[in-house]
Protein backbone atom coordinates (compact mmCIF):
# COMPACT_ATOMS: atom_id res chain seq x y z
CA UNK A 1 -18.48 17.34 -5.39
CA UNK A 2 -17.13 17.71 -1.84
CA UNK A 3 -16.07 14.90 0.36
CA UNK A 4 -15.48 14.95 3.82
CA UNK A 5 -13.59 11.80 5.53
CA UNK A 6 -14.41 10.52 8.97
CA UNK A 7 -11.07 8.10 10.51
CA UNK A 8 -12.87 6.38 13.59
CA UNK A 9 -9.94 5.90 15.50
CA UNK A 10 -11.36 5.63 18.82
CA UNK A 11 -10.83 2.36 19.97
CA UNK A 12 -8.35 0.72 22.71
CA UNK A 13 -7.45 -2.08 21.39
CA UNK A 14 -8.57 -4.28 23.81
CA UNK A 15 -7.94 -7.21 21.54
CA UNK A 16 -4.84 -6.69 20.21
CA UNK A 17 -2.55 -6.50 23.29
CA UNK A 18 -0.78 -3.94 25.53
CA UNK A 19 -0.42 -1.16 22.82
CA UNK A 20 -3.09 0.58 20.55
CA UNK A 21 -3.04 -1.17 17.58
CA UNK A 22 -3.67 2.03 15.75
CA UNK A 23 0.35 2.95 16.35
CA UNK A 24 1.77 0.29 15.56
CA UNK A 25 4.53 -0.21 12.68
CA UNK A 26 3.21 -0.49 9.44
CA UNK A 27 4.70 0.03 6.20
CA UNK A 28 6.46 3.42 5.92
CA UNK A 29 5.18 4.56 9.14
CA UNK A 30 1.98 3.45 11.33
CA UNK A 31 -1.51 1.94 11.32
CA UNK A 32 -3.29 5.17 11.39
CA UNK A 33 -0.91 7.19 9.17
CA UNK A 34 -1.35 4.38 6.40
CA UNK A 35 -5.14 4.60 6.86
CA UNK A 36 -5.30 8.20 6.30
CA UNK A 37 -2.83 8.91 3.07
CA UNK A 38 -4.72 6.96 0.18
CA UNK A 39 -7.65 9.86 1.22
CA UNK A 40 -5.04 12.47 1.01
CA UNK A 41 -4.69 11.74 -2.78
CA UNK A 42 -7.95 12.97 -4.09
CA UNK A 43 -8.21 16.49 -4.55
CA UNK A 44 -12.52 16.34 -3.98
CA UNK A 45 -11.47 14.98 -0.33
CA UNK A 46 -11.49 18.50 1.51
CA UNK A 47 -11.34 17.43 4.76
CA UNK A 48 -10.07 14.36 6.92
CA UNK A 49 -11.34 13.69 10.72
CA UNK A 50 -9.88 11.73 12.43
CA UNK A 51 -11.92 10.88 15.94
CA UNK A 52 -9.21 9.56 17.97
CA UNK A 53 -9.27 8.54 22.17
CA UNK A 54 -8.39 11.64 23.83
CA UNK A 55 -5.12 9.34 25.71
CA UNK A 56 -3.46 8.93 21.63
CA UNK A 57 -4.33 12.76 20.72
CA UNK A 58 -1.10 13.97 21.17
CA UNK A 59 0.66 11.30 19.95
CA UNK A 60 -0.72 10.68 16.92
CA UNK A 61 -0.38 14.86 16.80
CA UNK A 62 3.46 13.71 17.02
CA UNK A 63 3.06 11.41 14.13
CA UNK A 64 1.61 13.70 11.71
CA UNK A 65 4.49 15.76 12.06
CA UNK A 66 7.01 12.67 12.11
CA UNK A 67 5.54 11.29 8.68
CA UNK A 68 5.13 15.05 7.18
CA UNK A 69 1.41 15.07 7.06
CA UNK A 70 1.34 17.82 9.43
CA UNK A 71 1.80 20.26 6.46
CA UNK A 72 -1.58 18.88 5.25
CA UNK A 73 -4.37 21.17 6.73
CA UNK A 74 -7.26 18.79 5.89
CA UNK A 75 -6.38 16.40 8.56
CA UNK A 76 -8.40 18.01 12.03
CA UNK A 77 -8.70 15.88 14.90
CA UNK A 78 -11.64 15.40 17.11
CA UNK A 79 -12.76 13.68 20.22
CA UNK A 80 -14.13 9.91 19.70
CA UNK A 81 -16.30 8.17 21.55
CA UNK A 82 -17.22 5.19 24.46
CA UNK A 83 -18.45 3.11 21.00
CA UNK A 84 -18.28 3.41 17.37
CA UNK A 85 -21.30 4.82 16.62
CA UNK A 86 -21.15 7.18 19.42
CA UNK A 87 -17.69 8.01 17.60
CA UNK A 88 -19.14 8.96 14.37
CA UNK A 89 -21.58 10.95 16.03
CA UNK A 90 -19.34 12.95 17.72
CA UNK A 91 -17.85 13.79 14.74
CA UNK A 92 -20.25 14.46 12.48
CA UNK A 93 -20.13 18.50 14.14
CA UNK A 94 -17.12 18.75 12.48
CA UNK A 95 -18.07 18.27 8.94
CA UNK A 96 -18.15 21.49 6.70
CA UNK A 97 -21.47 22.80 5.89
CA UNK A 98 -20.93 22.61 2.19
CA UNK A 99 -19.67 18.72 2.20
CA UNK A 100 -21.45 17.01 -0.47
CA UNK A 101 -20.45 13.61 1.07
CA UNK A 102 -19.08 11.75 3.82
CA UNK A 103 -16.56 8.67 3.47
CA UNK A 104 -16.69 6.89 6.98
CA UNK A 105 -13.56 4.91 7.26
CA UNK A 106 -11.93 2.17 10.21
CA UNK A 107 -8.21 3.60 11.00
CA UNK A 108 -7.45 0.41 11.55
CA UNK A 109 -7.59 -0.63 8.13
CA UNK A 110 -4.60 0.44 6.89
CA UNK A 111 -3.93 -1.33 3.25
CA UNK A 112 -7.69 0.12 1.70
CA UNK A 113 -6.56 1.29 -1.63
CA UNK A 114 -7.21 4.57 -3.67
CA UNK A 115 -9.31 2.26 -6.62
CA UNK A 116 -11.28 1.22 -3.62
CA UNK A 117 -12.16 4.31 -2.46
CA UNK A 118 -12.83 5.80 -5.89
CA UNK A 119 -15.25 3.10 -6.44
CA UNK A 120 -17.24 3.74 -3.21
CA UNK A 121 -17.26 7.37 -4.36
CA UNK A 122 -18.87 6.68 -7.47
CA UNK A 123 -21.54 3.98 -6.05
CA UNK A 124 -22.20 6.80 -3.50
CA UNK A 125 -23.30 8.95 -6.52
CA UNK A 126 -25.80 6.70 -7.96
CA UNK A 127 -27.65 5.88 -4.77
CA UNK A 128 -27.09 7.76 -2.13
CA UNK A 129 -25.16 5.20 0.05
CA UNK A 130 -22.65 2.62 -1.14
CA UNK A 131 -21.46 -0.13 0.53
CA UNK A 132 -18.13 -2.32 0.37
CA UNK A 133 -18.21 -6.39 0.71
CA UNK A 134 -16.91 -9.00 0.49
CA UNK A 135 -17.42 -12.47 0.11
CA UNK A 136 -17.65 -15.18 2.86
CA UNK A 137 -14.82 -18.30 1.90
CA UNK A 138 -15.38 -20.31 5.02
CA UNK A 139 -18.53 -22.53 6.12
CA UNK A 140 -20.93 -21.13 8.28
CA UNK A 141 -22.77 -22.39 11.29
CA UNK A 142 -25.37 -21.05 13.65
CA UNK A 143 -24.60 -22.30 17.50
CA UNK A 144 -27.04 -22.22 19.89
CA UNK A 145 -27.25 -24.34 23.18
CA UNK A 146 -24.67 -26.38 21.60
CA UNK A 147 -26.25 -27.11 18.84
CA UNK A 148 -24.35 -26.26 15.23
CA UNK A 149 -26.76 -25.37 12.24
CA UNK A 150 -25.18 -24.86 9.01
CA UNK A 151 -26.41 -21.67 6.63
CA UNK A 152 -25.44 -20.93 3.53
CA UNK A 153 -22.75 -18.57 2.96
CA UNK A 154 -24.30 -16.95 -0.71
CA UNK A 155 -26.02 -15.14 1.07
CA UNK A 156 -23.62 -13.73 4.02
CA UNK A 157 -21.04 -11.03 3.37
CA UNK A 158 -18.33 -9.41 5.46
CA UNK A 159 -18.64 -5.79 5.85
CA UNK A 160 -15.83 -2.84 4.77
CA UNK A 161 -15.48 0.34 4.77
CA UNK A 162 -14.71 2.70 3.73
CA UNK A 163 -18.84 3.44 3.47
CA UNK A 164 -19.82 6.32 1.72
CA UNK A 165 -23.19 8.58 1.90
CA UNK A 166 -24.95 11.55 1.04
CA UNK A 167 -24.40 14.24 3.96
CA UNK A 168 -27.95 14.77 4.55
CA UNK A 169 -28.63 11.01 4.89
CA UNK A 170 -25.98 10.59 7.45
CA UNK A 171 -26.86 13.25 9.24
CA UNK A 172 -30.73 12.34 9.39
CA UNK A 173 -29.99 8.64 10.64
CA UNK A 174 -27.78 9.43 13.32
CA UNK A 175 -30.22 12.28 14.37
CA UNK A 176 -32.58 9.61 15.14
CA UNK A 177 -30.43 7.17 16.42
CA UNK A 178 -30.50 6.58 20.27
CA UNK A 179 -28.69 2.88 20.13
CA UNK A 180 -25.48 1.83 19.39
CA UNK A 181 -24.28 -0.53 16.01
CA UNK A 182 -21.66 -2.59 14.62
CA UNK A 183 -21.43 -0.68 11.60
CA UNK A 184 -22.46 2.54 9.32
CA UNK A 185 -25.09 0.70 7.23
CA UNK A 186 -26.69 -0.73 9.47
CA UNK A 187 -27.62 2.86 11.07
CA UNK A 188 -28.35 4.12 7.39
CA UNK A 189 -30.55 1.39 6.89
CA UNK A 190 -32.46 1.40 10.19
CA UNK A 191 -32.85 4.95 10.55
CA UNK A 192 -32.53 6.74 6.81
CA UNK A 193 -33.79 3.71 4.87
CA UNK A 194 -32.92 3.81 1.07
CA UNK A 195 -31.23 2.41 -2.17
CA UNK A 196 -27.47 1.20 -1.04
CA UNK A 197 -24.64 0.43 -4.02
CA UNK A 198 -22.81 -2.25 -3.36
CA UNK A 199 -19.40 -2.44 -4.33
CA UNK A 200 -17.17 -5.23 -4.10
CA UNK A 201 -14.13 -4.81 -1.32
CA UNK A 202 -10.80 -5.87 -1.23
CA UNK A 203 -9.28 -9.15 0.43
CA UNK A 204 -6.07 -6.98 1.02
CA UNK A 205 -9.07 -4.76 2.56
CA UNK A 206 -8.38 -6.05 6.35
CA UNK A 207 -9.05 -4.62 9.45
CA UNK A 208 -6.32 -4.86 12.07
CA UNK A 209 -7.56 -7.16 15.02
CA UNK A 210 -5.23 -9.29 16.51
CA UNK A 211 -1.37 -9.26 16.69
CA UNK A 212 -0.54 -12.02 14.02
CA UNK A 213 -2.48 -9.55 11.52
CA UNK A 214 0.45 -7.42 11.67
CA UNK A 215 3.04 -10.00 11.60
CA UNK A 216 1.49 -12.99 9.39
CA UNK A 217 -0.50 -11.40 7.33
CA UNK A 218 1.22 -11.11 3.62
CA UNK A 219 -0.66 -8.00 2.64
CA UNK A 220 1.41 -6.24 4.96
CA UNK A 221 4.49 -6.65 2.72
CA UNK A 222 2.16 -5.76 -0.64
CA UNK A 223 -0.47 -3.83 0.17
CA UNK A 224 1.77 -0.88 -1.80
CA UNK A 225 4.31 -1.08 -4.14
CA UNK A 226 6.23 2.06 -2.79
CA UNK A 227 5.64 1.16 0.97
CA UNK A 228 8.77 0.99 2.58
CA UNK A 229 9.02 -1.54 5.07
CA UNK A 230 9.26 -2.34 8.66
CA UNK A 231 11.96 -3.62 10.54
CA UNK A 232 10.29 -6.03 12.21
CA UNK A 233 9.10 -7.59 9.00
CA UNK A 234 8.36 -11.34 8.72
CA UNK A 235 8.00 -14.20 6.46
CA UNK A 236 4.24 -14.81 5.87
CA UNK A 237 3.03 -18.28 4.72
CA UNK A 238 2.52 -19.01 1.59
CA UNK A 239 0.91 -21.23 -0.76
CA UNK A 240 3.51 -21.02 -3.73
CA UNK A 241 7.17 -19.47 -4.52
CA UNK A 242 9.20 -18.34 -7.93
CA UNK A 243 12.10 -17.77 -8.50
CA UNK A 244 13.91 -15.49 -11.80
CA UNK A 245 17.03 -14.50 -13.22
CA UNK A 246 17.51 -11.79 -14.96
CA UNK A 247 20.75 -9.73 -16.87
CA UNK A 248 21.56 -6.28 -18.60
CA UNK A 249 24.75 -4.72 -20.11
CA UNK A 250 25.03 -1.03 -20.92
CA UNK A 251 27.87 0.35 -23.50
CA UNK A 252 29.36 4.15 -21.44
CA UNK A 253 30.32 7.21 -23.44
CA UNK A 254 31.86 10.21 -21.55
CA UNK A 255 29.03 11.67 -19.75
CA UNK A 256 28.66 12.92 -16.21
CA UNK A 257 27.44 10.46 -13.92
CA UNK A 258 25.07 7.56 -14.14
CA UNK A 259 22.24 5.84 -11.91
CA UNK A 260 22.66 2.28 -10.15
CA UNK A 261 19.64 1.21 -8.54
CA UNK A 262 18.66 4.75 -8.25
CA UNK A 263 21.30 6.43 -6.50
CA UNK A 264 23.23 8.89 -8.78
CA UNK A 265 27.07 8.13 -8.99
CA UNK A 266 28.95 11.29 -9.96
CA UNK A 267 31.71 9.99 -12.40
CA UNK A 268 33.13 10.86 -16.77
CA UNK A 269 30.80 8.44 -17.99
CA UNK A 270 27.49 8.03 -19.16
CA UNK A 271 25.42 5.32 -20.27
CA UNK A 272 24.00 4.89 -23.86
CA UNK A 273 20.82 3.86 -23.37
CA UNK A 274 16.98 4.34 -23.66
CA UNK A 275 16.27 5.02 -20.90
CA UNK A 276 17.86 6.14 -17.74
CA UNK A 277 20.29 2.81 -18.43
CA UNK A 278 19.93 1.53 -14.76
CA UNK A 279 21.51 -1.85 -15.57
CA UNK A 280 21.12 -3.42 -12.43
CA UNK A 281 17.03 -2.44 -12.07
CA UNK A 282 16.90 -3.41 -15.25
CA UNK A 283 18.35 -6.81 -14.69
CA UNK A 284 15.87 -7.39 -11.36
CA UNK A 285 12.92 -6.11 -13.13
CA UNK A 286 13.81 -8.99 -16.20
CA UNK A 287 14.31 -11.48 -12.69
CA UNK A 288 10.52 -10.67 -11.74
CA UNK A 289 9.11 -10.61 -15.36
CA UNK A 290 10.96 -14.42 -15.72
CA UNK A 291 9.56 -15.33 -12.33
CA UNK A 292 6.38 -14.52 -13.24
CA UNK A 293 6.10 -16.20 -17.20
CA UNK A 294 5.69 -13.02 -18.64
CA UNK A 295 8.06 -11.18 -21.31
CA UNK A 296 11.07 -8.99 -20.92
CA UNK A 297 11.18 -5.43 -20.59
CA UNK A 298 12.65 -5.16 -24.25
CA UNK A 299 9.17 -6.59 -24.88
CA UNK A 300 7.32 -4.08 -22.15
CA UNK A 301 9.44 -1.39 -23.00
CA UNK A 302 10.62 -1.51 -26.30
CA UNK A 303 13.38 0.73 -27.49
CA UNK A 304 11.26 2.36 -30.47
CA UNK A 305 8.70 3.51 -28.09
CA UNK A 306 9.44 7.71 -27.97
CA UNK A 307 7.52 7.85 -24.70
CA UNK A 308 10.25 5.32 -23.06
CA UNK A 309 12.91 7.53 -23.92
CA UNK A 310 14.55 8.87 -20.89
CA UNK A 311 12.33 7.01 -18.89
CA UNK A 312 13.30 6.81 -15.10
CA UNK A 313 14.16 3.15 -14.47
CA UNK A 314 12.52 2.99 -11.04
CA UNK A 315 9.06 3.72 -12.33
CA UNK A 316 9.43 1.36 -15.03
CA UNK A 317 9.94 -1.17 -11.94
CA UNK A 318 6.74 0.22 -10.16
CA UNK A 319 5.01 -1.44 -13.22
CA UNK A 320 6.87 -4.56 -12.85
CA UNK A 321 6.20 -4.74 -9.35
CA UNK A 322 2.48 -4.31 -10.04
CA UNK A 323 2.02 -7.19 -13.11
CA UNK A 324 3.41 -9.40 -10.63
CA UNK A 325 1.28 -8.36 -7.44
CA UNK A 326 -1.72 -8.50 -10.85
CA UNK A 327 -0.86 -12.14 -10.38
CA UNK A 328 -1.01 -12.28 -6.12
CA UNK A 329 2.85 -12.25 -5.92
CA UNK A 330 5.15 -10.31 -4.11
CA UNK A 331 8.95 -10.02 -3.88
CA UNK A 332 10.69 -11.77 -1.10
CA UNK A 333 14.35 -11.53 -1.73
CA UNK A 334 16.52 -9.88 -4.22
CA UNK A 335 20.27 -10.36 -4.74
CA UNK A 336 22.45 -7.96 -7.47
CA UNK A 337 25.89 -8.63 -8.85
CA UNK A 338 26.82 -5.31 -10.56
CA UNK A 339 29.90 -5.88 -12.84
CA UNK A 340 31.70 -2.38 -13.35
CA UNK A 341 35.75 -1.36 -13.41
CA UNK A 342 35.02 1.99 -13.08
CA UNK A 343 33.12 3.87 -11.11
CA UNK A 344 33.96 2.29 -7.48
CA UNK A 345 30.78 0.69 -6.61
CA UNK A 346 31.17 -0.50 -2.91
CA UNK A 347 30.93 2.94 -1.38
CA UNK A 348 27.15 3.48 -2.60
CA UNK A 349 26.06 0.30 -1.93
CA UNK A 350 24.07 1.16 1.46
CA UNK A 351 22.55 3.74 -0.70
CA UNK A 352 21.26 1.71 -2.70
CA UNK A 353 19.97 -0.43 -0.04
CA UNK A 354 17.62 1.54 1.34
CA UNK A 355 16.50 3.10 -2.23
CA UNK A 356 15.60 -0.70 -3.31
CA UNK A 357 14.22 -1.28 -0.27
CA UNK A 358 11.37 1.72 -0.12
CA UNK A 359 10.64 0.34 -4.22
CA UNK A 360 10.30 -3.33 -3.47
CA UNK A 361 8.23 -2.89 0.17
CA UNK A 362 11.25 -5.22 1.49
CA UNK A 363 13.55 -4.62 4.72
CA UNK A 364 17.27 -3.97 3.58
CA UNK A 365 18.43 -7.58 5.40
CA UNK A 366 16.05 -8.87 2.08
CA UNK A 367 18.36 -7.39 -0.42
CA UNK A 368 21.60 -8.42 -1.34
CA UNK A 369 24.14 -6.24 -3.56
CA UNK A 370 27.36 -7.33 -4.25
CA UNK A 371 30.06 -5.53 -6.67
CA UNK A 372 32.86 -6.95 -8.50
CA UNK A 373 35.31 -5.75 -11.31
CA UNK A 374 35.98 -7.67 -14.89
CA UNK A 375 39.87 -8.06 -13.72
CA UNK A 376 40.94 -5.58 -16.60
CA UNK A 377 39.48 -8.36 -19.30
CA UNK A 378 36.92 -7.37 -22.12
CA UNK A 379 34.88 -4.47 -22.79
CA UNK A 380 33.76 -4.38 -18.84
CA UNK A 381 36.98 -4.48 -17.66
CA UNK A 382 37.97 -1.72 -19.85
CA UNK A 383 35.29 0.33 -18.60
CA UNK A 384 33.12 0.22 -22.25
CA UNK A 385 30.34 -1.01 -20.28
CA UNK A 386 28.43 -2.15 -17.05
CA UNK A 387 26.41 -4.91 -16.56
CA UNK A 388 24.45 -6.80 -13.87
CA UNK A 389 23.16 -9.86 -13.09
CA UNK A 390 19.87 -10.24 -10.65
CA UNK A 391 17.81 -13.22 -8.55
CA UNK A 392 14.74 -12.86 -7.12
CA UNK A 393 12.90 -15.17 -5.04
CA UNK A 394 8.47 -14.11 -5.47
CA UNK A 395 5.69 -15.59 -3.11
CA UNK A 396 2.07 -16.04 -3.79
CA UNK A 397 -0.06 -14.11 -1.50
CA UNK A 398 -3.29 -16.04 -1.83
């Protein structure tokens, strides 16, 4: 199967403020960019348009080549329109003739995630149209000349994307249509009537509106574990916080060079270990699992496990990461004490900054490393070993 992706990306953000919302900070890079990679990962996806205000065209031409998507040949540009669906129709020209499907997606929802889209792909299979949504929380009232009727919110849902349909349906219902609508569906269904999958969304699922939903929001700090993050990152509220400790020693042999927090140290030793022997990940990684109630990695990881051995310490943290988000929490803070006579530390520690920062989604003022020496006293200050101590601070999203 063939899928082609259409980014409506139109808009002026009239809501938002001053700037298109669409290019501002977010993650790694920007709005838009963050919309468009999760696409980029499936291989059926053969072609990405984005429909974009002819004012932002070069820009976000600018960005492409700034976040190295430019390489990427799928992603063709095209001319949006005065409204959504007048956006979608102008760039439904652009599809390819043999496109199987179309995924119809709001760049300004920038945290939808790959399972998310892989589900919508699937419903689309089974009926011809599938639909995210999600579930109302609040009450709802009708007002009209003042007057407040409550309705019952089992029935009401709030509409995602991204929507998915057959090519040929698309491209019969907005054929016929003449009017302009809110949404994809409701074209589909008032124009190409038929069965529609529905698929449940994603709260982290939301669509970039106002200001605050770029600087309150907490799925903007979790919305991907190897996000890096922005500088002008901020503390969300939250309902509930945790804190953990956590603490690793490695023995050395003569080697030639080890890894501290990722960053490869060039220096006679090596460590014996399982796996890549990053004490001080390992150390943060036992911090979350504490924080969190659930066992340590000697439990998640356990030394007589073959397919551990070697294993790269950093994506051994990715799973970490992702039990606790499993939970709704997300890293606020970490601080490291590595303990180590030899090799000097302090000259690698901005390294390792910014390496910690792009794996926890957290700006470098959130991370604290510190190194110290064993004053010549034991097997650490004889250089036998390294070890590390770790405290983490985790918030609950939700």
């Amino acid at each position: 199967m063939k899928y082609n992706v259409i980014l409506t990306a139109a808009g002026l953000s009239q809501r938002f403020g001053v700037n298109n919302k669409l290019l501002e900070q977010c993650g790694s890079s920007v709005v838009i960019i963050e919309a468009i990679k999760p696409f980029l990962e499936f291989e059926e996806v053969s072609k990405v348009i984005v429909a974009i205000h002819p004012s932002f065209s070069d820009e976000f031409l600018n960005l492409l080549e700034l976040y190295k998507l430019d390489e990427d040949k799928r992603i063709k540009i095209t001319r949006g329109g005065d409204s959504r669906t007048q956006t979608v129709k102008k760039a439904l020209p652009a599809l390819e003739d043999d496109c199987d499907y179309v995924l119809i997606h709001d760049a300004a929802r920038p945290f939808v995630s790959k399972e998310l889209i892989a589900r919508v792909m699937e419903g689309a299979k089974e009926a011809g149209v599938c639909q995210p949504l999600i579930d109302m929380t609040d009450s709802i009232v009708q007002v009209k000349d003042g007057e407040l009727t409550p309705k019952s919110r089992s029935e009401i849902k709030r509409v995602q994307t991204p929507i998915c349909a057959e090519t040929g349906r698309l491209l019969a219902a907005y054929k016929k249509c003449k009017k302009d609508f809110h949404d994809d569906i409701a074209v589909l269904q008032t124009y190409a009537k038929g069965p529609v999958k529905i698929v449940e969304g994603e709260k982290r699922n939301i669509k970039i509106t106002f200001k605050e939903d770029l600087t309150t929001n907490p799925f903007v700090f979790s919305h991907d574990m190897h996000v890096n993050p922005t500088k002008n990152w901020q503390i969300a509220d939250t309902i509930m916080s945790r804190t953990g400790v956590g603490y690793d020693i490695h023995r050395l042999q003569n080697g030639e060079g080890i890894k501290l927090l990722g960053v490869k140290i060039d220096c006679p030793f090596s460590f014996v270990a399982h796996s890549d022997g990053d004490v001080p990940v390992h150390a943060i990684m036992d911090a979350i699992l504490s924080a969190i109630g659930d066992p340590d990695i000697g439990h998640l990881f356990p030394v007589n496990d073959p397919k551990f051995d070697g294993a790269d310490s950093m994506e051994l943290l990715a799973q970490v990461l992702a039990r606790a988000y499993n939970k709704d929490f997300i890293v606020r803070n970490v601080s490291v004490c590595i303990i180590a006579e030899k090799p000097m530390i302090a000259p690698h520690i901005p390294a390792m900054k910014q390496t910690l920062s792009a794996a926890l989604s957290l700006p470098v003022d959130h991370i604290g490393i510190s190194a110290t020496t064993n004053e010549q006293v034991g097997a650490l200050g004889n250089s036998q070993a390294i070890a590390a101590f770790a405290s983490v601070l985790l918030s609950k999203t939700v």
